[in-house]
C-alpha atoms as a PDB file:
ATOM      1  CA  UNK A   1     113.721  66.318  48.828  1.00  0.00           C
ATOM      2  CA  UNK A   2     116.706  68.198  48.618  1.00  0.00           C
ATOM      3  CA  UNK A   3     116.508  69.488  52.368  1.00  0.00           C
ATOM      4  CA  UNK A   4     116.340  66.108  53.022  1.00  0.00           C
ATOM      5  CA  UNK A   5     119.415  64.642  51.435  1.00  0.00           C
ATOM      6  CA  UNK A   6     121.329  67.772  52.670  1.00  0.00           C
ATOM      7  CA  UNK A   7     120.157  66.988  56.805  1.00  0.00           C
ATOM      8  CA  UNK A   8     120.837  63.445  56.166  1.00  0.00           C
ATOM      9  CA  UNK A   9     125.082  64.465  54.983  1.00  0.00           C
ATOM     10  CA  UNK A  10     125.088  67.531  57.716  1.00  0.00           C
ATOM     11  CA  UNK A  11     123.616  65.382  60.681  1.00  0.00           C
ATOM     12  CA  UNK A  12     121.112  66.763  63.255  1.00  0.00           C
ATOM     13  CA  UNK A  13     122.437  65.878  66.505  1.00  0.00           C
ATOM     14  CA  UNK A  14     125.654  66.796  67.651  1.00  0.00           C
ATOM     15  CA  UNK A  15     127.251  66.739  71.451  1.00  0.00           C
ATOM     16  CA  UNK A  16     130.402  68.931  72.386  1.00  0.00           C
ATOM     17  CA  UNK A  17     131.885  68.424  75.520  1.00  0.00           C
ATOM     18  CA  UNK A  18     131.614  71.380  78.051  1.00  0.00           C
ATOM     19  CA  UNK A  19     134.633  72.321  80.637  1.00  0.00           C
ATOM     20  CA  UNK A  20     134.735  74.908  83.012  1.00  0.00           C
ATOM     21  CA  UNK A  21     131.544  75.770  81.962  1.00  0.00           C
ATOM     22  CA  UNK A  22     132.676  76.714  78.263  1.00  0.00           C
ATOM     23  CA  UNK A  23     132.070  74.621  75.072  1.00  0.00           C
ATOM     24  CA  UNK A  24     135.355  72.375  74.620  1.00  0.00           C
ATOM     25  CA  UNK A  25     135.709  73.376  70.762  1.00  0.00           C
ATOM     26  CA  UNK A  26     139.407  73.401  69.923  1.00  0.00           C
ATOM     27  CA  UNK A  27     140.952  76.663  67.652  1.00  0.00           C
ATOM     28  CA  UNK A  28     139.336  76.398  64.354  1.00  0.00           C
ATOM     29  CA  UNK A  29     135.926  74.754  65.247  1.00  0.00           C
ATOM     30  CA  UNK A  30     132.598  76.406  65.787  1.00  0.00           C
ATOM     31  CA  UNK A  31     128.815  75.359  65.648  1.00  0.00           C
ATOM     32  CA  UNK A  32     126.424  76.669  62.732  1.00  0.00           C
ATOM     33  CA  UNK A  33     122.767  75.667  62.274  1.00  0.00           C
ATOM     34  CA  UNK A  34     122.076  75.112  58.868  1.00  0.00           C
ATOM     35  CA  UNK A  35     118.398  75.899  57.426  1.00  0.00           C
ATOM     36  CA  UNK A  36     117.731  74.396  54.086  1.00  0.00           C
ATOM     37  CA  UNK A  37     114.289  76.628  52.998  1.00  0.00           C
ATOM     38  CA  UNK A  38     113.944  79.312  50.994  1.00  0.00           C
ATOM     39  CA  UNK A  39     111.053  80.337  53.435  1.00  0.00           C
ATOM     40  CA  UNK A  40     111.729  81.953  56.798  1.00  0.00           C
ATOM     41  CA  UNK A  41     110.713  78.870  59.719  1.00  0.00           C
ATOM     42  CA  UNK A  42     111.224  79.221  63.100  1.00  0.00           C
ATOM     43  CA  UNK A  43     113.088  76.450  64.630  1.00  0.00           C
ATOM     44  CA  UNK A  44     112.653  74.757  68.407  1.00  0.00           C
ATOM     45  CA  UNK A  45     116.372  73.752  69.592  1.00  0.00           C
ATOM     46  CA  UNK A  46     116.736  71.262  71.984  1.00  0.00           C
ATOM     47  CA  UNK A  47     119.825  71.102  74.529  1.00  0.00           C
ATOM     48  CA  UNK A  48     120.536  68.503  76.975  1.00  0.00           C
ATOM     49  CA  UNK A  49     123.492  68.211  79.632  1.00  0.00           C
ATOM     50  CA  UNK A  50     124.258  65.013  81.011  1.00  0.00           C
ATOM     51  CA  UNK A  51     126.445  65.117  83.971  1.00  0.00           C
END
């Protein structure tokens, strides 16, 4: 339940805009994948480009 509560306030989609062929994060942003288990879990990501 907890995982829960903590994916639904985190998100789990996100879209960054890519230019020049670089992610378009400004100075102080990054992207971090959260896991909420206390058990190792491999995870499938899923990455889409629209043009």
């Amino acid at each position: 339940m907890p995982a829960h509560i903590k994916s639904s306030l985190l998100g789990c989609q996100l879209t960054i805009p890519v230019t020049h062929g670089q992610l378009g994060l400004g100075t102080w942003q990054g992207v971090y994948l959260c896991e909420h288990r206390d058990q190792p879990h491999s995870r499938r990501l899923i990455l889409t480009l629209q043009q």
